[in-house]
Protein backbone atom coordinates (compact mmCIF):
# COMPACT_ATOMS: atom_id res chain seq x y z
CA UNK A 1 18.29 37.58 24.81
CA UNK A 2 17.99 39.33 28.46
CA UNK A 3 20.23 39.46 30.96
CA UNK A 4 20.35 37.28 34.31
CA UNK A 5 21.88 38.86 37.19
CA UNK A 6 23.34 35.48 38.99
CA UNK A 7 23.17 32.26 37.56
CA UNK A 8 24.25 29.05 38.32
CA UNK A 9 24.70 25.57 36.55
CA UNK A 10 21.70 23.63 36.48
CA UNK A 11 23.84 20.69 37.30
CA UNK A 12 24.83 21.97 40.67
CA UNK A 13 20.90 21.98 41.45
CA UNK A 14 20.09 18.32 41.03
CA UNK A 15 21.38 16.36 43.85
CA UNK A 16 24.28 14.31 43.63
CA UNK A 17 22.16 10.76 43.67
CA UNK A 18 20.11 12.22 40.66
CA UNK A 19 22.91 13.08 38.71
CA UNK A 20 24.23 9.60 39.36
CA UNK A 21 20.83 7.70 38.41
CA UNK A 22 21.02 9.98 34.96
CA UNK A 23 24.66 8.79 34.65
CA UNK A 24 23.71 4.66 34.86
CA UNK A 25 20.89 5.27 33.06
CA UNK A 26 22.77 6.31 29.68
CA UNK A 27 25.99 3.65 30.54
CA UNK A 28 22.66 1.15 31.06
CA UNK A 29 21.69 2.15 27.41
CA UNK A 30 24.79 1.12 25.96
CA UNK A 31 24.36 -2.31 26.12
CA UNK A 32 21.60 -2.00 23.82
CA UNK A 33 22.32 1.41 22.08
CA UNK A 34 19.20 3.83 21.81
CA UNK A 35 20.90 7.11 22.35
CA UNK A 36 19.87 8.48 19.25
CA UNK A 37 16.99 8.24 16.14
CA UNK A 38 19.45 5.51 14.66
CA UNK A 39 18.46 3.22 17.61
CA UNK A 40 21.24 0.63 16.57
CA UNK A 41 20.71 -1.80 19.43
CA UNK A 42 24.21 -2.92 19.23
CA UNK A 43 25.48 -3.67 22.73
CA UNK A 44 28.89 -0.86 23.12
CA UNK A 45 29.69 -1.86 26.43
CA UNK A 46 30.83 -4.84 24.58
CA UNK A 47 32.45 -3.37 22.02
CA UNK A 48 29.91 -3.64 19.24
CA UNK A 49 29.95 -0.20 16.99
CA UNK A 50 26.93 1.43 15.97
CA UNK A 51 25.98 3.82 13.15
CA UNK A 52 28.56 6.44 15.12
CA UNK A 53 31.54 3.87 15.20
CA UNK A 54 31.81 5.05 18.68
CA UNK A 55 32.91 3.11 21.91
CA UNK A 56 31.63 2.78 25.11
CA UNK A 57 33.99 5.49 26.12
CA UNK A 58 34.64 8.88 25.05
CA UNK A 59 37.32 9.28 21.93
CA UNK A 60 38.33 13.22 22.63
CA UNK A 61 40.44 14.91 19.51
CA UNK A 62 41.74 17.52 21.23
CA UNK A 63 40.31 20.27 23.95
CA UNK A 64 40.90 24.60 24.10
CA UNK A 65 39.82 27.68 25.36
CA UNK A 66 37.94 28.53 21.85
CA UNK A 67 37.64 31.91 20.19
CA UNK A 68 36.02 30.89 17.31
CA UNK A 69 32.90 30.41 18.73
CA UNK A 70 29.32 32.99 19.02
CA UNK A 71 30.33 35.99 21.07
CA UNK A 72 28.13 35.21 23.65
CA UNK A 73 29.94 31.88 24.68
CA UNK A 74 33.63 33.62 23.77
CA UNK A 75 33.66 36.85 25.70
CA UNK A 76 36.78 37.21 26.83
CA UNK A 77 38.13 34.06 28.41
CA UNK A 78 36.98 32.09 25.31
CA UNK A 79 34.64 28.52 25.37
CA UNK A 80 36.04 25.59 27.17
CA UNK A 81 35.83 23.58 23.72
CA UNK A 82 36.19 19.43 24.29
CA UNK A 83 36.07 18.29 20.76
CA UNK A 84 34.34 14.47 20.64
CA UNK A 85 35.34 12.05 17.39
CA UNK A 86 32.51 10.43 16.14
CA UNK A 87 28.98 11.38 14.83
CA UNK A 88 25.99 10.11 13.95
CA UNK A 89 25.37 11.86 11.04
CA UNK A 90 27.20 11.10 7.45
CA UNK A 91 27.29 15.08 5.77
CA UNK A 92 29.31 14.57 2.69
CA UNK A 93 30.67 17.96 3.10
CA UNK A 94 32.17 17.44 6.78
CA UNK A 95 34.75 20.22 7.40
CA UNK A 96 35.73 18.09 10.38
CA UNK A 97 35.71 14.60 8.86
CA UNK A 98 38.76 13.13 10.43
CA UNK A 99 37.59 13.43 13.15
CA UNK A 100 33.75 12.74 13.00
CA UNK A 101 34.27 9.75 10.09
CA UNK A 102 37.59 8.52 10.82
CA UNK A 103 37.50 9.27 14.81
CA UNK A 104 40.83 10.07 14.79
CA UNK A 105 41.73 11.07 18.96
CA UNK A 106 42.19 9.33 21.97
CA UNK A 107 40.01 7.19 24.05
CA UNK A 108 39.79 7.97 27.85
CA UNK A 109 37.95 7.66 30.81
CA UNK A 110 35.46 9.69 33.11
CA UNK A 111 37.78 10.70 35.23
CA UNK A 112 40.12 12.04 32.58
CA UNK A 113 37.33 13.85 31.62
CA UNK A 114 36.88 15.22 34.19
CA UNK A 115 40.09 16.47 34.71
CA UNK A 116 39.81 18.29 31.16
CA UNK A 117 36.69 20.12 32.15
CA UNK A 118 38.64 21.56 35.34
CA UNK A 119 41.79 22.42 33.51
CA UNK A 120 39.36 24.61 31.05
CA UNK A 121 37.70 26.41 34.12
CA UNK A 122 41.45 27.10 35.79
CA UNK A 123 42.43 28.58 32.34
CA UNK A 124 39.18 31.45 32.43
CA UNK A 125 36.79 29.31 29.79
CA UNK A 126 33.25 30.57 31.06
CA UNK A 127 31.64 27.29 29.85
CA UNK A 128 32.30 23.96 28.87
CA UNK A 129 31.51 23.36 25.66
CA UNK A 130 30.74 19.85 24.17
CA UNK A 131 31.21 19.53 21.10
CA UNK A 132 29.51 16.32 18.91
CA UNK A 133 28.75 14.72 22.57
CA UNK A 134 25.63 12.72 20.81
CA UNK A 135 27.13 9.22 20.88
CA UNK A 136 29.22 10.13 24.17
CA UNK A 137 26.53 11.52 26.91
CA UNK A 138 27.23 7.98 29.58
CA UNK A 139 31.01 9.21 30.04
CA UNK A 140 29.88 12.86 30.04
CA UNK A 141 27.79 12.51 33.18
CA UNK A 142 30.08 9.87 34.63
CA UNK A 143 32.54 12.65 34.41
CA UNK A 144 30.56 15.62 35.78
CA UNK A 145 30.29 13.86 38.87
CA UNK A 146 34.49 14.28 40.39
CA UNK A 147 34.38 17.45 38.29
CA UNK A 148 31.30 18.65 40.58
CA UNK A 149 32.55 17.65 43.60
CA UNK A 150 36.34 19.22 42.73
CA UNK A 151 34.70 22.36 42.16
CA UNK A 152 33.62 22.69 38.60
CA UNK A 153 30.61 25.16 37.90
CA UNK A 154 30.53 26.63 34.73
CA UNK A 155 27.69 26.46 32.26
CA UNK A 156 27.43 23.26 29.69
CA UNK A 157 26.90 23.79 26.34
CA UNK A 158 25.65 21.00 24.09
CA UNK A 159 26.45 21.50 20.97
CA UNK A 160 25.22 19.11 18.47
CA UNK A 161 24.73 18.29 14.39
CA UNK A 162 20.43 18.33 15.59
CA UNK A 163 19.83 14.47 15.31
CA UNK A 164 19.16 13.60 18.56
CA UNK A 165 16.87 11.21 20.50
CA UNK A 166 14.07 13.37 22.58
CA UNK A 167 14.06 10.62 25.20
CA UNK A 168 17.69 10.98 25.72
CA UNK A 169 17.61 14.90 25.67
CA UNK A 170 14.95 14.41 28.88
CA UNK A 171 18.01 12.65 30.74
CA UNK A 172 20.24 15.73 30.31
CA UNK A 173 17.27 18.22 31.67
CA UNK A 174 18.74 20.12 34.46
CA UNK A 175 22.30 19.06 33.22
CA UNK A 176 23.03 21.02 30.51
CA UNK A 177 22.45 24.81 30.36
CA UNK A 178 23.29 26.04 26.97
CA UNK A 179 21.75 23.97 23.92
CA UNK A 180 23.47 25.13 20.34
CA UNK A 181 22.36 22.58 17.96
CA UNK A 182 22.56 22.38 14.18
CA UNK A 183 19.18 22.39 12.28
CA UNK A 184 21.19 21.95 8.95
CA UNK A 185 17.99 21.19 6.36
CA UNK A 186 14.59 21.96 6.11
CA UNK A 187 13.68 19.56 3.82
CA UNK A 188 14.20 15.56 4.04
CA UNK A 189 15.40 14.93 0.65
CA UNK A 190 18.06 17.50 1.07
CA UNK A 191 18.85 15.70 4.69
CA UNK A 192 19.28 12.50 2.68
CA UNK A 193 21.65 13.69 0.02
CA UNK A 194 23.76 15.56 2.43
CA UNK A 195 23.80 13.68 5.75
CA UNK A 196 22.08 10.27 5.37
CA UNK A 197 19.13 10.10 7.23
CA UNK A 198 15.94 11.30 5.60
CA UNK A 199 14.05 11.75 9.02
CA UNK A 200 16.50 14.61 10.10
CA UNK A 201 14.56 17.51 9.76
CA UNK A 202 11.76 16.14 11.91
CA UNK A 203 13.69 14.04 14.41
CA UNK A 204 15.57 18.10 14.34
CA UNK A 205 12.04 19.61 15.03
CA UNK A 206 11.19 17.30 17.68
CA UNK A 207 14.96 17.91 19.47
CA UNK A 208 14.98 21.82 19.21
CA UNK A 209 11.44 22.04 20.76
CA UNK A 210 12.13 19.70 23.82
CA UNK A 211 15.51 21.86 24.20
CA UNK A 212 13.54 25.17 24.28
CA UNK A 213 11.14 23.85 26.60
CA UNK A 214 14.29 22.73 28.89
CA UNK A 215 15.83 26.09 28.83
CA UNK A 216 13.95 28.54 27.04
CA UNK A 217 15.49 31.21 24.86
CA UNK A 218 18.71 32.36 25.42
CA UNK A 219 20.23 34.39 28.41
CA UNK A 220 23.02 36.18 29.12
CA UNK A 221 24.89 37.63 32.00
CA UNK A 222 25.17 41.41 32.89
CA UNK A 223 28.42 41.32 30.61
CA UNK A 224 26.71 39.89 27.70
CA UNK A 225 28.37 35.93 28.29
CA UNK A 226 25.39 33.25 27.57
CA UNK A 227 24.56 31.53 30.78
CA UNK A 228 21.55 29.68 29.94
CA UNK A 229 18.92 28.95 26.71
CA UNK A 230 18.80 27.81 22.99
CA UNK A 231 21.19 29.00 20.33
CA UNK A 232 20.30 27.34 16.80
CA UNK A 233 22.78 27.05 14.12
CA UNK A 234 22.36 27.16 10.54
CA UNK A 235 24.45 26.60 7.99
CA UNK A 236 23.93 28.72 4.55
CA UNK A 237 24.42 25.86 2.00
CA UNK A 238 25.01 26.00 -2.16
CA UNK A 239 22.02 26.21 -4.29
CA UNK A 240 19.56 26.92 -1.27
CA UNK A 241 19.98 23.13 0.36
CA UNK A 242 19.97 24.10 3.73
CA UNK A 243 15.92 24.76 3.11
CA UNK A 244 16.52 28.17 4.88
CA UNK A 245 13.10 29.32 4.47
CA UNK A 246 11.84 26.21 6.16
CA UNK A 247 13.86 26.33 9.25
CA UNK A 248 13.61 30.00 9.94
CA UNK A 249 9.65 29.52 9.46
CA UNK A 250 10.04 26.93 12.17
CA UNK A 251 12.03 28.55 14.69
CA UNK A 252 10.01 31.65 14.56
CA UNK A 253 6.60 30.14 14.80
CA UNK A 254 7.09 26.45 16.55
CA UNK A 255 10.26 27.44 18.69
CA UNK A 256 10.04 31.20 19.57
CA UNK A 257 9.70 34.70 17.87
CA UNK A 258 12.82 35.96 19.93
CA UNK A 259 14.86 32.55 18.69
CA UNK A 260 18.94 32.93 18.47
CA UNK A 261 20.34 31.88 15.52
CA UNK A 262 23.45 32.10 13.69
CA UNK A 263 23.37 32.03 9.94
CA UNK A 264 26.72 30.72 9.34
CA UNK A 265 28.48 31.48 5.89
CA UNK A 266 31.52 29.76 6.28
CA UNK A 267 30.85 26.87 3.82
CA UNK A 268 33.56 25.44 2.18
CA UNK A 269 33.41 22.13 -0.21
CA UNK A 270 35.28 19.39 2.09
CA UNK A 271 35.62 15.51 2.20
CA UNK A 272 33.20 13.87 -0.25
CA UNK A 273 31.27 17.63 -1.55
CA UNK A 274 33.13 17.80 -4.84
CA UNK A 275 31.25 14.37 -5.60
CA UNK A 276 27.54 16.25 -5.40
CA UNK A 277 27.07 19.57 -7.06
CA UNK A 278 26.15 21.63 -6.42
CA UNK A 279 28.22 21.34 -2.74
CA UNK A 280 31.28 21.23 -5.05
CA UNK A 281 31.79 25.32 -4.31
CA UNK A 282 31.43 27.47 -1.69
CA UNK A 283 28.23 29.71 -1.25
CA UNK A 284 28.00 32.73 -2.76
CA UNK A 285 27.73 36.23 -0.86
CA UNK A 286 24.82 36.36 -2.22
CA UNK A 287 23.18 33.23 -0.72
CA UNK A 288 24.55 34.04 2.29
CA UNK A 289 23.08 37.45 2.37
CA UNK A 290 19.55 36.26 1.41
CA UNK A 291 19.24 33.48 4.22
CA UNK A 292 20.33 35.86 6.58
CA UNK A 293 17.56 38.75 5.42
CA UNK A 294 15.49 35.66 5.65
CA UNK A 295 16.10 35.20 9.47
CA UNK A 296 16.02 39.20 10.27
CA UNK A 297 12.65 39.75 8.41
CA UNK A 298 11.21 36.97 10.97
CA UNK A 299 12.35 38.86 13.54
CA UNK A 300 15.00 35.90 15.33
CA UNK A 301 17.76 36.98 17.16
CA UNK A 302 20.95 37.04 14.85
CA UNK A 303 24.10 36.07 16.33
CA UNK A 304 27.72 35.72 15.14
């Protein structure tokens, strides 16, 4: 990480007709939905559900100034946190799962959105912070328009479970600033058992590498806040399932040797992991400790 001196949003660089031909371009893509690897074709717009069970509109659970998050998005006025129902992944061990199974929340529209954003900025959040906006990216950039134009300028941070569509990623290029995805497994039979789809760890490859090349590694202010770059999550899971080895070998060769990651510990067994040992207990300090010795000897950028 280095420091940037000023910095502002890439959205309030792209002019306001480009950031409206992004917006109809992903509410176009509805109507046959491609927005990520699933590629379900079902038409939302019309109120067909895909593999996310999302609608055409965004379904928010609940939104915060966040303190939980990596101390470079926290600092001291916390992350604008907008919490999105849905996913498009199925992890049997979902800590969230009401939420991202059951979509429990409320449906609303862009310019509620909107509104949301600008009540986090008022309240000191120095970035908005997206979280599981996969299946929701049409009302996201419907809503950044008002909120641009009524003054909203912090940072976005897209913050994703890592199965995402490369085509759609190149819409958000010069739209979203901070990129914190998940790269959960390393191997595809572990991505099957866990989360469904057996393609994640190379459709998770193909995402994290277009997301460096958008915004490079990461950056933060003169007071250490993230403005700008790639933050990669990884979550330490029982019995080595993550594939730790495998994704720090990535990052560090095929992403970049000064790669942030956080090797999260936190693992607890939730929803369905008591059906599929060994995700029926939590990791060990042990396991933790290794994955994280893992990421240091590569020499990536530990965070959290």
């Amino acid at each position: 990480m280095w420091a940037l001196t000023h910095y502002e949003a890439s959205y309030l660089k792209l002019s306001l007709p480009e950031l409206t031909a992004r917006a109809q371009k992903t509410r176009e893509r509805l109507s046959a939905c491609t927005l990520c690897p699933w590629e379900c074709i079902v038409n939302r717009s019309q109120g067909e559900k895909g593999h996310c069970r999302a609608p055409a509109e965004a379904v928010v659970s609940g939104f915060n100034a966040h303190f939980g998050e990596e101390p470079p998005l926290v600092g001291h006025g916390g992350s604008g946190t907008i919490f999105f129902s849905h996913c498009n992944l199925d992890c049997v061990f979902c800590q969230n799962w009401e939420i991202s199974h059951h979509g429990e929340g409320r449906e609303i529209l862009p310019d509620e959105l909107a509104r949301i954003m600008l009540v986090l900025q008022q309240r000191g959040c120095h970035n908005i912070n997206l979280v599981t906006p996969s299946p929701h990216i049409a009302p996201i950039l419907e809503a950044l328009l008002p909120a641009r134009e009524q003054g909203m300028k912090l940072p976005l941070v897209y913050n994703c479970g890592g199965y995402e569509s490369v085509a759609t990623l190149r819409l958000l290029e010069g739209v979203v600033d901070i990129y914190m995805p998940d790269f959960k497994y390393g191997k595809t039979a572990d991505a099957e058992l866990c989360s469904g789809p057996s393609d994640y760890p190379s459709r998770a490859r193909q995402s994290l590498q277009e997301m460096q090349h958008q915004v490079g590694d990461l950056q933060v202010n003169e007071t250490g806040i993230a403005k700008r770059g790639l933050l990669v999550r990884h979550l330490v899971l029982p019995g080595g399932l993550a594939g730790t080895e495998e994704v720090v070998r990535f990052l560090a060769t095929e992403i970049s040797p000064r790669c942030a990651v956080n090797i999260m510990g936190q693992y607890y067994p939730a929803y369905r992991a008591g059906q599929h040992p060994p995700l029926d207990r939590r990791v060990t300090s042990q396991e933790v400790r290794k994955a994280r010795n893992i990421a240091a000897a590569a020499g990536l950028r530990l965070v959290g």
